[in-house]
C-alpha atoms as a PDB file:
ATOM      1  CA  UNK A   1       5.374  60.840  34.113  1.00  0.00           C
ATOM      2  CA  UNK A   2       6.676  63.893  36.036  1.00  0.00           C
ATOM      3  CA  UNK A   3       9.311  65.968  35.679  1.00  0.00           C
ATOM      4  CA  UNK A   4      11.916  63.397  36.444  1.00  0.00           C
ATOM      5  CA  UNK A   5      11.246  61.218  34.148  1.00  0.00           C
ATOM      6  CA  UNK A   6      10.394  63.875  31.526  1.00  0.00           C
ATOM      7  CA  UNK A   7       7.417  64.851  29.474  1.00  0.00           C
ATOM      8  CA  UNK A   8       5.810  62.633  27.091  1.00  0.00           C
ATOM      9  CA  UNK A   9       4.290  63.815  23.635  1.00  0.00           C
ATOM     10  CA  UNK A  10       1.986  62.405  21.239  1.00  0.00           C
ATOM     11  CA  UNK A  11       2.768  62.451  17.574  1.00  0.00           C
ATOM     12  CA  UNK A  12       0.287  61.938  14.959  1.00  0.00           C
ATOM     13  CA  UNK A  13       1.754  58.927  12.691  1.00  0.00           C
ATOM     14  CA  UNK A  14       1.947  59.736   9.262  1.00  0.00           C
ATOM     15  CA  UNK A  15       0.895  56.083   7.910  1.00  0.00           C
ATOM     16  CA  UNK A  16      -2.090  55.416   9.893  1.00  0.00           C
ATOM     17  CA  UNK A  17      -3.259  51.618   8.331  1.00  0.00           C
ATOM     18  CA  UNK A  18      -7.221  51.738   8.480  1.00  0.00           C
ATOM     19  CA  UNK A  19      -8.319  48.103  10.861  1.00  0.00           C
ATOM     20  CA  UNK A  20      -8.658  45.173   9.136  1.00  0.00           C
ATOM     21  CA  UNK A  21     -11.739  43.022  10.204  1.00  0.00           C
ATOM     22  CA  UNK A  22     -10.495  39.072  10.693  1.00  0.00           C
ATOM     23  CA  UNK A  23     -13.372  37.551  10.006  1.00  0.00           C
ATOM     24  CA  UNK A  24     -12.913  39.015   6.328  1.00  0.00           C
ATOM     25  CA  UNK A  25      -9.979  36.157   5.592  1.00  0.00           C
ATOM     26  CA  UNK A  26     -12.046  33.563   7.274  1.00  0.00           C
ATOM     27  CA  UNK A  27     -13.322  31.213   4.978  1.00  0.00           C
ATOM     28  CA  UNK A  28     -15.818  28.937   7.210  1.00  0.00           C
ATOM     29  CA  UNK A  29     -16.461  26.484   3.993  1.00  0.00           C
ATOM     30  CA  UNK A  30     -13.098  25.215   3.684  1.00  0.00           C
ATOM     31  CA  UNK A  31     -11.993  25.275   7.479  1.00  0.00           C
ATOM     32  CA  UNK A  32     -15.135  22.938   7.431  1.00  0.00           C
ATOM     33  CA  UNK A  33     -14.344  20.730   4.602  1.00  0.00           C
ATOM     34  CA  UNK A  34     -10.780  20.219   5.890  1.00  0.00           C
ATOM     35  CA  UNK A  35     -12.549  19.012   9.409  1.00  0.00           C
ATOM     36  CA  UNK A  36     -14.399  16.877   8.072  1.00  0.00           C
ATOM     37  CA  UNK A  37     -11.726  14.963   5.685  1.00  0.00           C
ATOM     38  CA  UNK A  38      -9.637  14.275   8.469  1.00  0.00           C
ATOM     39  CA  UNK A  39     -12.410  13.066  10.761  1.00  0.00           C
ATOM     40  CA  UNK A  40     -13.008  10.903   7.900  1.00  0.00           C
ATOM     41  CA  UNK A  41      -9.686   9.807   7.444  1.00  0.00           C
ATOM     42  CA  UNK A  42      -8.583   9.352  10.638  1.00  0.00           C
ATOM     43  CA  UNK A  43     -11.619   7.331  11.632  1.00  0.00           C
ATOM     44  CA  UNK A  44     -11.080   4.860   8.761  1.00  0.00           C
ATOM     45  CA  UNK A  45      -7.630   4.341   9.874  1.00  0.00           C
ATOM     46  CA  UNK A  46      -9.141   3.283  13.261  1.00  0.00           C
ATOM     47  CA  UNK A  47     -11.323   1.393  11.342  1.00  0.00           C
ATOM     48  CA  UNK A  48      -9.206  -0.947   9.304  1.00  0.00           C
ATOM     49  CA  UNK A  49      -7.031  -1.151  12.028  1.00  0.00           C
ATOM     50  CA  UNK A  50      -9.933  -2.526  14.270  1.00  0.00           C
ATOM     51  CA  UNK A  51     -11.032  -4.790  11.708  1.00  0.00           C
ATOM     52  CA  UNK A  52      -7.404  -6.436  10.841  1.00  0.00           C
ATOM     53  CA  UNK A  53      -6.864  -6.949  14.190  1.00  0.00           C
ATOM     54  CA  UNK A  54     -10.576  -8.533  14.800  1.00  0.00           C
ATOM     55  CA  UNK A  55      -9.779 -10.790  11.858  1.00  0.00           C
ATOM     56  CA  UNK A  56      -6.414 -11.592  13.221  1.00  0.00           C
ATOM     57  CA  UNK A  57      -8.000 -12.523  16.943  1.00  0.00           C
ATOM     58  CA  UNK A  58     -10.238 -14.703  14.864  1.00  0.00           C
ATOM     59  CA  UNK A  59      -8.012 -16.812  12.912  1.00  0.00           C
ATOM     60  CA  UNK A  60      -5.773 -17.405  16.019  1.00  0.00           C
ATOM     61  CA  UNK A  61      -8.602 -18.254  17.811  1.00  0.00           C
ATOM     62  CA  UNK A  62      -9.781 -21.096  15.005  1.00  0.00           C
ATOM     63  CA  UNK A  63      -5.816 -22.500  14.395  1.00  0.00           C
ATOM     64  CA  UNK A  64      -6.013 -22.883  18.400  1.00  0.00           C
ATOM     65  CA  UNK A  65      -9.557 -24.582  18.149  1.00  0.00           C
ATOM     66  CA  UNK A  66      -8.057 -26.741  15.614  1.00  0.00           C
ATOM     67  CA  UNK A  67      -4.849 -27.808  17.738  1.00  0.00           C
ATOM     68  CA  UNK A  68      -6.819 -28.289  20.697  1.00  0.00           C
ATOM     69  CA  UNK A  69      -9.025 -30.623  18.851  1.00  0.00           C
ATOM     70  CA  UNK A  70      -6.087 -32.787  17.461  1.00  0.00           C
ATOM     71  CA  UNK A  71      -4.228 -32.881  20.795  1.00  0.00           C
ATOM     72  CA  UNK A  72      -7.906 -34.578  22.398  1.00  0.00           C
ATOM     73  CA  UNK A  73      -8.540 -36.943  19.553  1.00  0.00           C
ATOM     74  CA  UNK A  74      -4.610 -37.786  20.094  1.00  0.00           C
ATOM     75  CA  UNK A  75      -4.857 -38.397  23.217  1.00  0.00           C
ATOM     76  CA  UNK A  76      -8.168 -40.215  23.180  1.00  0.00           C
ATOM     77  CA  UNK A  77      -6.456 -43.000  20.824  1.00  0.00           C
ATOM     78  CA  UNK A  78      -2.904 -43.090  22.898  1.00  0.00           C
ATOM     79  CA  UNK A  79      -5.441 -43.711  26.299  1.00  0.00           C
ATOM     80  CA  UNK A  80      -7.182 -46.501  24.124  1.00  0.00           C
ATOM     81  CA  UNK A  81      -3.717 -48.050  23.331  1.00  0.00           C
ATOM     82  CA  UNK A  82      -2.659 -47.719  27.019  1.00  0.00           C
ATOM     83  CA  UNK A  83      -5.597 -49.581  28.300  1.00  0.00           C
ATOM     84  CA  UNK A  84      -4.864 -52.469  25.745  1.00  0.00           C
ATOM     85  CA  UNK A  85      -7.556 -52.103  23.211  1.00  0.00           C
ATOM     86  CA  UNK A  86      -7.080 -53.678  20.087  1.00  0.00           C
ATOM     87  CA  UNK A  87      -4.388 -51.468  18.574  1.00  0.00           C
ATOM     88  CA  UNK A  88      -5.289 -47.621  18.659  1.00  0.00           C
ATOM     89  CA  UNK A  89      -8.598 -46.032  17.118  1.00  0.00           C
ATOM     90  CA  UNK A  90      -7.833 -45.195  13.292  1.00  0.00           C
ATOM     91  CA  UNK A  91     -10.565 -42.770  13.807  1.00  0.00           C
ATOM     92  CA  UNK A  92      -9.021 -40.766  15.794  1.00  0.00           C
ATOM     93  CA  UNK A  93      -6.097 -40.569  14.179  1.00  0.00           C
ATOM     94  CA  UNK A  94      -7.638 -39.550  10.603  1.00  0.00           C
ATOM     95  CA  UNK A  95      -9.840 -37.050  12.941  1.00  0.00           C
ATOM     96  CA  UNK A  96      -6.721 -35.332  14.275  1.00  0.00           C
ATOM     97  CA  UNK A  97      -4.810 -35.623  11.178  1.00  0.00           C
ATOM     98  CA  UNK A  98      -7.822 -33.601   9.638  1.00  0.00           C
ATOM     99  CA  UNK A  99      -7.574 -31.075  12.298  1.00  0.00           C
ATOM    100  CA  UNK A 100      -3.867 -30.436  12.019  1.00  0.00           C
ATOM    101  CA  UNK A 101      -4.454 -30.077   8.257  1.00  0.00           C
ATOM    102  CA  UNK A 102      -6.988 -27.544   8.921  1.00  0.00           C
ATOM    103  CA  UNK A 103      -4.670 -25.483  11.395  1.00  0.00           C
ATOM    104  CA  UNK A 104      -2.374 -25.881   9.265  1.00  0.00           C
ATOM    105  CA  UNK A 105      -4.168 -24.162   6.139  1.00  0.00           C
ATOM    106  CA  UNK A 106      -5.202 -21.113   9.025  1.00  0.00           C
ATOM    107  CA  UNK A 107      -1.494 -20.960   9.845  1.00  0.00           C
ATOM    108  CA  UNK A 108      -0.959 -21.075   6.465  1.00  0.00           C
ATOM    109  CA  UNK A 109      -3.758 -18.111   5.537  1.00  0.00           C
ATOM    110  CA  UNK A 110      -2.154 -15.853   8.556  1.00  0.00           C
ATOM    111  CA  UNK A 111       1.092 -15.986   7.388  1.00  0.00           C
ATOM    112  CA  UNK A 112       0.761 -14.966   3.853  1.00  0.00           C
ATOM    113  CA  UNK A 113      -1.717 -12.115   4.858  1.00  0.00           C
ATOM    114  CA  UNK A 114       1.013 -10.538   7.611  1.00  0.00           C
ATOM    115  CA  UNK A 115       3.127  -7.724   6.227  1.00  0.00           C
ATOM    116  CA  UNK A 116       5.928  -9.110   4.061  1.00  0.00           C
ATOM    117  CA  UNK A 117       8.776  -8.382   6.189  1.00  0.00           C
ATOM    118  CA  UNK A 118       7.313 -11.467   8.738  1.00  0.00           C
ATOM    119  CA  UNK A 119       7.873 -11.102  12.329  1.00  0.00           C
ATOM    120  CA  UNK A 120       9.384 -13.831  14.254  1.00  0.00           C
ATOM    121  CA  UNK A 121       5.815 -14.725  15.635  1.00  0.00           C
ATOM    122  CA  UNK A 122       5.046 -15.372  12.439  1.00  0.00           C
ATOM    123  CA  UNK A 123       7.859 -17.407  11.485  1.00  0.00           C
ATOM    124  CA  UNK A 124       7.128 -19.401  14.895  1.00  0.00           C
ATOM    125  CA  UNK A 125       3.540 -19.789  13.502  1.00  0.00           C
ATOM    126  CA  UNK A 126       4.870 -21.750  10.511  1.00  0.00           C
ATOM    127  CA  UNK A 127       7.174 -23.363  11.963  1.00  0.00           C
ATOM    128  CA  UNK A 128       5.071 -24.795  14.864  1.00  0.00           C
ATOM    129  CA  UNK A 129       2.588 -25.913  12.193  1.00  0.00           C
ATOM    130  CA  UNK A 130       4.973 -27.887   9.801  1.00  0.00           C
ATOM    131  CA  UNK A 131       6.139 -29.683  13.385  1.00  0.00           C
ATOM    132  CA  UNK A 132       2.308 -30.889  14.400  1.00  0.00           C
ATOM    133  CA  UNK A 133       1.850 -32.090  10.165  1.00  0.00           C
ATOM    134  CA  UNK A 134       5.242 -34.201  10.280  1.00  0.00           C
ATOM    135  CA  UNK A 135       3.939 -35.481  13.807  1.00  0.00           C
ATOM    136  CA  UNK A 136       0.526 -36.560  12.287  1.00  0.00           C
ATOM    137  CA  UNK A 137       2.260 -38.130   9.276  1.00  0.00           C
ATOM    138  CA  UNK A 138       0.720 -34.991   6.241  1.00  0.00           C
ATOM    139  CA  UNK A 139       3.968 -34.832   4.603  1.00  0.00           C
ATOM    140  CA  UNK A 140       1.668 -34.877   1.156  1.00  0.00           C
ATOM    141  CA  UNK A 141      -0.676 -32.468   1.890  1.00  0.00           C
ATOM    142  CA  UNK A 142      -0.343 -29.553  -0.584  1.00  0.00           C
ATOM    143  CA  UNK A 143      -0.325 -26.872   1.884  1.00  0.00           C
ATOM    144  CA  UNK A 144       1.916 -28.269   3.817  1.00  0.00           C
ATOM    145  CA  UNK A 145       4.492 -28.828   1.336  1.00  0.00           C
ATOM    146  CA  UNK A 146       3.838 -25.062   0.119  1.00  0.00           C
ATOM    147  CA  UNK A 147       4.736 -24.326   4.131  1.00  0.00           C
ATOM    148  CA  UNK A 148       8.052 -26.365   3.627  1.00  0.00           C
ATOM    149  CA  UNK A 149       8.800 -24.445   0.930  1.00  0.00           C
ATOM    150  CA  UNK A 150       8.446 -21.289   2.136  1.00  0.00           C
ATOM    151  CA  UNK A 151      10.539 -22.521   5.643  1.00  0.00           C
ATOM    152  CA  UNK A 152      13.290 -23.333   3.232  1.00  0.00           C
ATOM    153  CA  UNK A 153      13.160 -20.239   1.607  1.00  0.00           C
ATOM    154  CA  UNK A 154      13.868 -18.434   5.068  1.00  0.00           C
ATOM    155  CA  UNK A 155      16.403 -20.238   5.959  1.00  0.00           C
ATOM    156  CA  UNK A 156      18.140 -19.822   2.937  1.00  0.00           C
ATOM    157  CA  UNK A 157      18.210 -15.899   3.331  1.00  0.00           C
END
């Protein structure tokens, strides 16, 4: 450093620690294991994720199916009536009735296995259905009275 800035000395330290090797703490077995447990984890979480919302596609996909099926056999027997044919095709009408019954029990089926606080899609759902049964005339039909229950239940909260 010079003689303006001054001299500078070395002093032996009287503590000299001896150097540690860091591979000595290392413990490869257990930085492994932990690697591999939340691979595992995280990739079942992806998993069941995928597979609820697969599931969920699926059933929404077969309660449309069903709907669009009633609306054609509806409107197959309201043409017939239009056109004059002797009164309108009781086949038809049973068909969509059993169609709206089976949307109705998928509707159903998706809204008990949503998460218990139910969205208002949900709700919707339900509601829609319970509509296209008291259209059809399925004011019996056991699932649909278990769906008016559980609309009065909501609305009473």
């Amino acid at each position: 450093m010079g003689e303006i800035l001054g001299w500078a000395t070395l002093a032996p330290s009287a503590t000299l620690e001896p150097e540690r090797d860091p591979a000595t703490d290392f413990d490869l077995e257990k930085l492994y294991d932990k690697t591999s447990l939340t691979l595992y984890w995280n990739t079942k979480i992806h998993y069941e994720k995928a597979k609820r919302a697969f599931f969920d596609y699926v059933r929404k996909q077969n309660h449309q199916l069903h709907r669009e099926q009633a609306i054609s056999a509806l409107s197959h027997a309201a043409n017939l009536q239009l056109l004059g044919v002797e009164g309108p095709d009781e086949t038809k009408i049973e068909e969509a009735k059993r169609e709206i019954e089976l949307a109705c029990k998928n509707a159903w089926r998706i809204y008990q296995t949503s998460p218990t606080p139910k969205s208002h899609e949900m709700k919707i759902l339900l509601l829609e259905s319970l509509a296209e049964a008291q259209f059809v005339g399925l004011d019996e039909s056991p699932t649909v009275k278990e769906m008016q229950a559980e609309c009065v239940r909501i609305i009473s909260m």
